[in-house]
Protein backbone atom coordinates (compact mmCIF):
# COMPACT_ATOMS: atom_id res chain seq x y z
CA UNK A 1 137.89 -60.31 -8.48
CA UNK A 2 139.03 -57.47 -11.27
CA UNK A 3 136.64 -54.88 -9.68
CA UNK A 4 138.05 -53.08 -6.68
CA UNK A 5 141.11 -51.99 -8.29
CA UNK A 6 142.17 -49.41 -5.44
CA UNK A 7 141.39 -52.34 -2.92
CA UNK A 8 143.85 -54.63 -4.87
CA UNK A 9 146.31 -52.14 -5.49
CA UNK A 10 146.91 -51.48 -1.79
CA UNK A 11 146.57 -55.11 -1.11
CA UNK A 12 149.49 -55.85 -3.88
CA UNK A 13 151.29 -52.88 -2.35
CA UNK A 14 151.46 -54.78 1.04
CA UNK A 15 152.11 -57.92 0.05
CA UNK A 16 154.94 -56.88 -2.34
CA UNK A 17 156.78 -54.70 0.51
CA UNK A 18 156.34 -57.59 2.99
CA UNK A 19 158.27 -59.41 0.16
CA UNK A 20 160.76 -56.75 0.24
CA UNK A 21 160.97 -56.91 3.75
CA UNK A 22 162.12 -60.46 3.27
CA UNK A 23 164.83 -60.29 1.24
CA UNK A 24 166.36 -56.96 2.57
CA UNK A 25 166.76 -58.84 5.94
CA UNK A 26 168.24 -62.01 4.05
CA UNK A 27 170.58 -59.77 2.17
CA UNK A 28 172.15 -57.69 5.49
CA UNK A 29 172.21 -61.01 7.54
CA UNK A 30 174.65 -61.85 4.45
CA UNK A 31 176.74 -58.86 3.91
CA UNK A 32 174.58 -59.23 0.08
CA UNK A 33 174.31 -56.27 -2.06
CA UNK A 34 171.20 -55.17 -3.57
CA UNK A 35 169.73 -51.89 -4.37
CA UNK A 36 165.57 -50.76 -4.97
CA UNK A 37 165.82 -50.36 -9.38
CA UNK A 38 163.64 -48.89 -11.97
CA UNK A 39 160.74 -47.54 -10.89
CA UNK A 40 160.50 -48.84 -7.15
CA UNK A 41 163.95 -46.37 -7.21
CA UNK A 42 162.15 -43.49 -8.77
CA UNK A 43 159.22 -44.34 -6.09
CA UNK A 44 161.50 -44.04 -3.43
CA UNK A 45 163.03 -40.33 -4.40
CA UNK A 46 160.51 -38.95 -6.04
CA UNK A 47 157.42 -40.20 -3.74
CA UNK A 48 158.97 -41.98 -0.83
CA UNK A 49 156.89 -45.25 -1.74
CA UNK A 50 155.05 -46.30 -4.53
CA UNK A 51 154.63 -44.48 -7.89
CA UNK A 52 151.08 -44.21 -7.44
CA UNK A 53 150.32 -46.12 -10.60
CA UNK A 54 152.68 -48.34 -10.30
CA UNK A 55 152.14 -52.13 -9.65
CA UNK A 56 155.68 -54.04 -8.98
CA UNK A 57 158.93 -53.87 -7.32
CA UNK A 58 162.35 -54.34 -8.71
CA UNK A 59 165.54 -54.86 -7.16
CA UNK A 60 169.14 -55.02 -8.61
CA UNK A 61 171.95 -56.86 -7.58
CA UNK A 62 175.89 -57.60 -9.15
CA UNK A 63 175.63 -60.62 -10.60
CA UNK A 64 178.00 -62.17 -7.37
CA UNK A 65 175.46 -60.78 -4.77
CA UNK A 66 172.84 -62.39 -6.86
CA UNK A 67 174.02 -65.87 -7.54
CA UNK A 68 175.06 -66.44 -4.01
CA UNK A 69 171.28 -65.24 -3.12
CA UNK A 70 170.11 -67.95 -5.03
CA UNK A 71 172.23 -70.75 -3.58
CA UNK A 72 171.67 -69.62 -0.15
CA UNK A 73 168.20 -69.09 -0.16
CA UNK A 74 166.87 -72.60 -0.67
CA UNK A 75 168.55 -73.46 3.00
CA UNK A 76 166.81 -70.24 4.59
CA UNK A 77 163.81 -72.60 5.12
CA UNK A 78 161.24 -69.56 3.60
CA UNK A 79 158.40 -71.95 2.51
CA UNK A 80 156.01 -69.00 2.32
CA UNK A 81 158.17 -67.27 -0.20
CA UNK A 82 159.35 -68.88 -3.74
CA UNK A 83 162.93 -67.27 -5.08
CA UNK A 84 162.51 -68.69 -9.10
CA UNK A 85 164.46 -68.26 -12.48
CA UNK A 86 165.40 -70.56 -15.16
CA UNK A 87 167.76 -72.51 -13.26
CA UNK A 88 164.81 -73.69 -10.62
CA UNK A 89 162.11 -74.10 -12.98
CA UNK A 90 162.51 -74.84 -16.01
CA UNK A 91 159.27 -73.68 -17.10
CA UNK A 92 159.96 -70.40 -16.30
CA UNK A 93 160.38 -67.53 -19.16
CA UNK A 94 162.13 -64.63 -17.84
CA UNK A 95 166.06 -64.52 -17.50
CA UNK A 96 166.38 -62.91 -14.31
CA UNK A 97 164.99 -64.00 -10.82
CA UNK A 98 161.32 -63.48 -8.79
CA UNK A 99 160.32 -64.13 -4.91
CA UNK A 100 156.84 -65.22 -4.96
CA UNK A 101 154.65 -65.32 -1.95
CA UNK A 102 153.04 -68.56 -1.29
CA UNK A 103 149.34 -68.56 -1.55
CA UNK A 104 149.15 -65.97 -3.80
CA UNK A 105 148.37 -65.67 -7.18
CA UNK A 106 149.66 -62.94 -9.70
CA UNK A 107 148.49 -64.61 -13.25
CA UNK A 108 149.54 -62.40 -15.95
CA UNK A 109 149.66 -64.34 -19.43
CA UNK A 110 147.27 -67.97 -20.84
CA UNK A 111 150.35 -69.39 -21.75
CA UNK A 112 151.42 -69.32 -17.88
CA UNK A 113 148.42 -71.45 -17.04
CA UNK A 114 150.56 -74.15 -18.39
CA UNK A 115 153.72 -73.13 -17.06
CA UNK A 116 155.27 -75.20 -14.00
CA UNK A 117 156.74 -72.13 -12.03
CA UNK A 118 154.78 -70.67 -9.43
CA UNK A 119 151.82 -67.90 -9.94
CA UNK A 120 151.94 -66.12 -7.28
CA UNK A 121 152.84 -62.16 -5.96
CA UNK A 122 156.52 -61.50 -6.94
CA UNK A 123 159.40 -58.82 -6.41
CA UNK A 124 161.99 -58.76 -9.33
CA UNK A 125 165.36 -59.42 -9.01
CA UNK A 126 167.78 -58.51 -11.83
CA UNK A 127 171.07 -59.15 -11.90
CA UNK A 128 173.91 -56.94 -12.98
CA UNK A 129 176.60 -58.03 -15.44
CA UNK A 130 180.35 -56.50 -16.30
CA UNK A 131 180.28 -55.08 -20.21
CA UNK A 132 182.85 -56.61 -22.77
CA UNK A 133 185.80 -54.72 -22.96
CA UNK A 134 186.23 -54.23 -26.12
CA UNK A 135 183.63 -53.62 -29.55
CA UNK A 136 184.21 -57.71 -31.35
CA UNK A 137 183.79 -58.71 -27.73
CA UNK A 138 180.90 -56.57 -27.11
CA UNK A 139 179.05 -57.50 -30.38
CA UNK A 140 179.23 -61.04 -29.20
CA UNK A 141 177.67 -60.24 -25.52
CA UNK A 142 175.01 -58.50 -26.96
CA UNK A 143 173.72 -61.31 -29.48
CA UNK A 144 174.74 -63.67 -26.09
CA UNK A 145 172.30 -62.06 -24.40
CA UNK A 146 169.73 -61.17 -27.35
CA UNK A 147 169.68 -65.50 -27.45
CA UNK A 148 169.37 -65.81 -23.83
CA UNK A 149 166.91 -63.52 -23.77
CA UNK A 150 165.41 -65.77 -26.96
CA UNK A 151 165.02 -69.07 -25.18
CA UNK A 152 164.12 -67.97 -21.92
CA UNK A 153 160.85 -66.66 -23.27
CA UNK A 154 160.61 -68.93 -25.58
CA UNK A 155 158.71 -66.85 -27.92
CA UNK A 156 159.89 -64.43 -30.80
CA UNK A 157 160.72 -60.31 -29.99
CA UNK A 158 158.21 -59.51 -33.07
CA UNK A 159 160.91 -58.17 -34.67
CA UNK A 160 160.87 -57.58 -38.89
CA UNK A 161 163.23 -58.65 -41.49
CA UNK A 162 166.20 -60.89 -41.27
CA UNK A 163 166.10 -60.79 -37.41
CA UNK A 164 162.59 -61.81 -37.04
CA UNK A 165 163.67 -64.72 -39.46
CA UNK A 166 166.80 -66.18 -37.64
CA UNK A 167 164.54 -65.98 -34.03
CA UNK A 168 161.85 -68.14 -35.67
CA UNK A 169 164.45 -70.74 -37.07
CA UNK A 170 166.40 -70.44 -33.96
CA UNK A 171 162.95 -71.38 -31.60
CA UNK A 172 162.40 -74.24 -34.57
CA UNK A 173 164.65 -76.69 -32.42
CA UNK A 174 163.40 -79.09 -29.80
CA UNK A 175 162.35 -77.53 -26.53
CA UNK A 176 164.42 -79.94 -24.68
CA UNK A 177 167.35 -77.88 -25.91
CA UNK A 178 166.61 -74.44 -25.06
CA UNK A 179 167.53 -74.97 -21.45
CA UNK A 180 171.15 -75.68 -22.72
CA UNK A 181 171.21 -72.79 -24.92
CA UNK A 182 169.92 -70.24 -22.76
CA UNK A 183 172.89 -71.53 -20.32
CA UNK A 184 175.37 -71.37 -23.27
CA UNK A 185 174.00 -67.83 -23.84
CA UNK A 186 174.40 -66.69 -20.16
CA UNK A 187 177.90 -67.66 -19.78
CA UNK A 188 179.20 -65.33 -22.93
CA UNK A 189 176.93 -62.79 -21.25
CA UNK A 190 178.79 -63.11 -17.88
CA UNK A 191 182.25 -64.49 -18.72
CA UNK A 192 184.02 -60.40 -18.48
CA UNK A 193 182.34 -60.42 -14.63
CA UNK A 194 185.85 -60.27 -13.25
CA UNK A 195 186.56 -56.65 -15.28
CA UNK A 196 186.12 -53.35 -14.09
CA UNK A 197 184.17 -52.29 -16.95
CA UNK A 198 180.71 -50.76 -16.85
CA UNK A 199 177.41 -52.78 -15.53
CA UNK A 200 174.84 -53.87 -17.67
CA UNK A 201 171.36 -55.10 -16.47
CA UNK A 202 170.29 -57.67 -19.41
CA UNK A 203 167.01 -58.03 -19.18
CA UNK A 204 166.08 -56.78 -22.67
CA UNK A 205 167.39 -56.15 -25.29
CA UNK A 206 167.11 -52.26 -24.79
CA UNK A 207 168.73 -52.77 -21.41
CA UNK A 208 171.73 -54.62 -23.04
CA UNK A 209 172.27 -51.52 -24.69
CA UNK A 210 172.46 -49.46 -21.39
CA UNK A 211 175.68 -48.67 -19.39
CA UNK A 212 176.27 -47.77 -15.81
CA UNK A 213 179.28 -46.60 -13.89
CA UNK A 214 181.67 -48.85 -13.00
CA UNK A 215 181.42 -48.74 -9.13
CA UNK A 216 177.80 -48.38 -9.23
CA UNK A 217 177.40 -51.10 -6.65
CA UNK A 218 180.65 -49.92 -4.45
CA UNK A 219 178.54 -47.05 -2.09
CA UNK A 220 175.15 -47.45 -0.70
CA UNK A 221 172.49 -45.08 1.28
CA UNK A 222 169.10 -45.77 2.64
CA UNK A 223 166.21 -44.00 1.47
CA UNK A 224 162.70 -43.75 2.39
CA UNK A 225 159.70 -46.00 0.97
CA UNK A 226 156.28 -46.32 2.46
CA UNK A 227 157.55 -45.44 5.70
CA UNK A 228 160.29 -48.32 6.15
CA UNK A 229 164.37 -47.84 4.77
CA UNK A 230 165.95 -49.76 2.15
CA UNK A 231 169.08 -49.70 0.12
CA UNK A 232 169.91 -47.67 -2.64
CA UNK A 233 172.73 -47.47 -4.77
CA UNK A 234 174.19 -44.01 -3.99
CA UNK A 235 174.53 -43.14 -7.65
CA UNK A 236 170.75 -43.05 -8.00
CA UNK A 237 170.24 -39.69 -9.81
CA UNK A 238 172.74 -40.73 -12.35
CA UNK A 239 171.59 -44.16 -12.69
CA UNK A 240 168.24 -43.43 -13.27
CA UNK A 241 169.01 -40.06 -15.47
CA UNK A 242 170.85 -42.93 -17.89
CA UNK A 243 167.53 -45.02 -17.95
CA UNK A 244 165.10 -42.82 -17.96
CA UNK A 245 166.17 -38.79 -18.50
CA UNK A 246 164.38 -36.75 -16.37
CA UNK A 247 162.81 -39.04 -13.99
CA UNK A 248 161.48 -36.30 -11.75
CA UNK A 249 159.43 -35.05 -14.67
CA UNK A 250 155.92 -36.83 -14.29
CA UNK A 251 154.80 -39.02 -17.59
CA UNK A 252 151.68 -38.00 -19.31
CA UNK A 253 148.13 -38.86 -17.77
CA UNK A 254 147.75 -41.80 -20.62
CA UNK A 255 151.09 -43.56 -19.01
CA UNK A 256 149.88 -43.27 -15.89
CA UNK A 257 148.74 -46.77 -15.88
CA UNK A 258 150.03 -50.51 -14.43
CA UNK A 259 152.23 -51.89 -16.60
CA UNK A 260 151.66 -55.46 -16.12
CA UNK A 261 147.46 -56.82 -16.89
CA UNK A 262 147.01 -58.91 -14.75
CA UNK A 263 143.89 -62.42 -15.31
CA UNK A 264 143.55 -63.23 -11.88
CA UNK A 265 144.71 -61.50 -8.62
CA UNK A 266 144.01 -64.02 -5.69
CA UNK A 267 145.55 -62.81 -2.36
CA UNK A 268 145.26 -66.02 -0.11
CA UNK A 269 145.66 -69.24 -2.65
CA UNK A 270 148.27 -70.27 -5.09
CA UNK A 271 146.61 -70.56 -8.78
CA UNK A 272 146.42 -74.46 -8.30
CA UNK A 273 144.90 -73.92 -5.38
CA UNK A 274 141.98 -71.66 -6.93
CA UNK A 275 141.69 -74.71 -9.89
CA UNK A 276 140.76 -77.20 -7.21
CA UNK A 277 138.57 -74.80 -5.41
């Protein structure tokens, strides 16, 4: 299934755009904001698609945009396509939000075999957050979302010393609870939403150390990628210049490489489907 990786590449290309496509027309039916992020944004200017070696797509939304997208798109009636965080399944480990395609499979880790969430092809979604004000307040957001972060994976960082220590005591408590603490966790994370501050994308920890101009999500353009438009935050260069430097610059031939490793790659059945098969 592995073998033909150009043949799955441009297979997960298509079926990851045609996810795109589905969300970019929820979000201007609905006046939402979103904008292509990461890499899908250094696809877009730098190669007007896909990074060549690259194997995902990301999007990023304010945190507003991106709550109302999830209470709205459960009455869209979109069987064929799955929108998923922590708040929908319970099982799932990442604290921002996916839109699978149905009948598809996408199985990346063992420990997902066991996981309730759906499998299957996904665009990210990550929501943007306000940063604290001030540095007290800001210490506490970050460790807010460090333990968010925690319980949502639900799984140390690998981290050494003292912090290593506190994780493992901290995932010592009953499962059962985690939900409640990742939700505890969220709202310090969000509760300065209503400042003009910078955004924040807290995904990682690295990322909750990131900071992005304050009306990053106030002008929009459309850019080229793979021969449709989508959105993009105007301030791209600058965004993307605080993430990554020069992102024009190529990487080096050994980073040139998909960055998630995927078990099985199925493009017509969900993974319970290919267990009964």
């Amino acid at each position: 299934m592995m073998e033909n990786m150009d043949l799955i590449q441009k297979r997960l290309w298509d079926t990851e755009q045609e996810i795109l496509d589905v969300i970019h027309k929820v979000c201007e039916e609905h006046n939402l904001r979103y904008s292509l992020a990461w890499g899908t944004l250094i696809g877009a200017i730098r190669h007007q698609g896909f990074i060549p070696w690259d194997d995902d797509v990301d999007i990023m939304m304010p945190r507003e945009d991106y709550d109302k997208l999830m209470e709205l798109w459960p009455t869209l009636g979109l069987s064929d396509y799955i929108l998923e965080d922590y708040h929908t399944d319970n099982g799932y480990v990442n604290n921002f939000a996916k839109v699978r395609k149905n009948h598809t499979t996408f199985l990346q880790y063992e420990v997902e075999r066991e996981r309730g969430h759906h499998k299957g092809v996904f665009v990210d979604i990550f929501p943007g957050d306000r940063r604290a004000p001030g540095k007290i307040s800001g210490i506490i957001q970050y460790i807010a979302g460090a333990v968010n972060l925690l319980y949502s994976r639900g799984y140390t960082s690998g981290s050494k010393g003292y912090i290593g220590i506190v994780e493992k005591i901290l995932l010592k408590t009953d499962r059962k609870n985690y939900f409640k603490r990742k939700l505890k966790a969220e709202k310090w994370v969000t509760r300065w939403n209503g400042c003009d501050t910078e955004y924040m994308f807290p995904c990682t920890i690295q990322c909750c150390r990131q900071y992005y101009p304050s009306d990053l999500f106030e002008d929009f353009i459309n850019v080229p990628f793979n021969g449709k438009q989508y959105k993009s935050i105007q301030k791209y260069d600058e965004y993307l210049r605080i993430s990554y430097g020069n992102y024009m610059e190529f990487p080096p031939m050994e980073e040139r490489v998909w960055k998630h490793h995927p078990i099985i790659v199925d493009f017509e059945h969900n993974y319970e489907e290919l267990l009964e098969k």
